[in-house]
Protein backbone atom coordinates (compact mmCIF):
# COMPACT_ATOMS: atom_id res chain seq x y z
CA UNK A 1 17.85 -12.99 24.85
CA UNK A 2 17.75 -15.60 27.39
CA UNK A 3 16.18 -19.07 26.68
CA UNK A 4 13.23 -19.98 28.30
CA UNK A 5 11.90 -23.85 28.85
CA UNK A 6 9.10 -24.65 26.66
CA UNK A 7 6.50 -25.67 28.10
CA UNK A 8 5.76 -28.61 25.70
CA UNK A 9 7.34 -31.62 24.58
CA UNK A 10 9.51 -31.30 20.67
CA UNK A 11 6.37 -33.09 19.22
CA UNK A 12 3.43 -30.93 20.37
CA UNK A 13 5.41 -27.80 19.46
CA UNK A 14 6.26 -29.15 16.05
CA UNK A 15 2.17 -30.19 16.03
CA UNK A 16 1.00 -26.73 17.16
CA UNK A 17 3.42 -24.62 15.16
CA UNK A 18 2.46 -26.41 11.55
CA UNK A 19 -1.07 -25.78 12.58
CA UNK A 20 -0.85 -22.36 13.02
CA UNK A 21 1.08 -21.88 10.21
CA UNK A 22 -0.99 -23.94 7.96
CA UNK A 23 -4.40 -22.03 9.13
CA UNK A 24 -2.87 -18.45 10.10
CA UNK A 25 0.58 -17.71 8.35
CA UNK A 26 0.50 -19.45 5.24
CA UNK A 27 -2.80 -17.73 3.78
CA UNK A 28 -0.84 -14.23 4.57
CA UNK A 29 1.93 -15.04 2.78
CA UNK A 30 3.21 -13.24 -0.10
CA UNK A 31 5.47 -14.96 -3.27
CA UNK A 32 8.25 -12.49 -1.54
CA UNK A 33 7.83 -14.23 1.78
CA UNK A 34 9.58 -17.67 0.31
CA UNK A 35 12.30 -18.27 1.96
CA UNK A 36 12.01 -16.28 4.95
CA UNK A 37 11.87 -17.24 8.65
CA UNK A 38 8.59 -17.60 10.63
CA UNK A 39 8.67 -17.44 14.49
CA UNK A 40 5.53 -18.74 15.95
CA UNK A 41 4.23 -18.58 19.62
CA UNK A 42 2.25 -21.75 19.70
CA UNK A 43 0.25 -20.39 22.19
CA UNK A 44 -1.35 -17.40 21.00
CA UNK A 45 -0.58 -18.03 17.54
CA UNK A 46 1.67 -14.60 17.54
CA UNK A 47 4.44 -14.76 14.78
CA UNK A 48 7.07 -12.75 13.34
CA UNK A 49 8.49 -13.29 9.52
CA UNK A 50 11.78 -11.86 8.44
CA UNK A 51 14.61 -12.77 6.30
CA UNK A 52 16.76 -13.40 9.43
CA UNK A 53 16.01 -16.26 11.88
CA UNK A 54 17.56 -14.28 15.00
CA UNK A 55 16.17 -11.18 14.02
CA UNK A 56 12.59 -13.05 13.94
CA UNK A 57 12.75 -15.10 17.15
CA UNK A 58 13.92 -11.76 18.65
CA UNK A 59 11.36 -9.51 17.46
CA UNK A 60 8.90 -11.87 18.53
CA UNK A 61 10.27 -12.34 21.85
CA UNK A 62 10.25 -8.66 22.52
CA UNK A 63 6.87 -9.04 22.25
CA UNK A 64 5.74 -12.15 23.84
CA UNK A 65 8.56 -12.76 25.98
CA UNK A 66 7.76 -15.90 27.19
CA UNK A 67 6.69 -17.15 23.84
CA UNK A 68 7.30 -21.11 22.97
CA UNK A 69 8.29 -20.73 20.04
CA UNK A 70 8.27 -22.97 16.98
CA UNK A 71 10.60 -22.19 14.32
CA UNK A 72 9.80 -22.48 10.36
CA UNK A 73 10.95 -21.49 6.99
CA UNK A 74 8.14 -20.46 4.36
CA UNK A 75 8.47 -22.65 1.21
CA UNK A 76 10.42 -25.59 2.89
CA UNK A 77 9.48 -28.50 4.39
CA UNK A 78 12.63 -28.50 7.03
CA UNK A 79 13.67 -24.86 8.33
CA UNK A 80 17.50 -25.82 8.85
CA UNK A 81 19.31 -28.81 7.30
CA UNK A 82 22.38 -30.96 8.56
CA UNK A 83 25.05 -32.97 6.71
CA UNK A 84 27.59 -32.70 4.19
CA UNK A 85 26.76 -30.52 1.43
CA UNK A 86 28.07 -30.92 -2.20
């Protein structure tokens, strides 16, 4: 699934994607959504949930191919995190 160059800077995409998620994903979510992975397209507010982050970018992007995406995870405030874990 090739890349394609988003058509907004890091900051508008994080802007737009908690907005839609906030007024469009997060009142659809069920308890057995925590956790998963939600692929937005910040520009027609499209998304795909599922358990697996590849397997939602991908579904989504077999839809909207040229999507710009925004990636979250429901019930976190970060979707991936970096460091040194215990």
């Amino acid at each position: 699934m090739p890349a394609t160059e988003s058509r907004h800077t890091p900051d508008e995409l994080a802007r737009l994607g908690a907005q839609i998620f906030d007024q469009q994903v997060r009142p659809a979510l069920q308890p057995a959504d925590d956790g998963k992975f939600v692929a937005i397209d910040v520009e027609t507010g499209d998304y795909e949930i599922d358990e697996d982050d590849y397997t939602a970018v991908a579904r989504l992007r077999s839809r909207r191919p040229a999507a710009d995406m925004w990636l979250m995870q429901a019930g976190y405030p970060t979707t991936y995190r970096m460091g040194m874990g215990r």
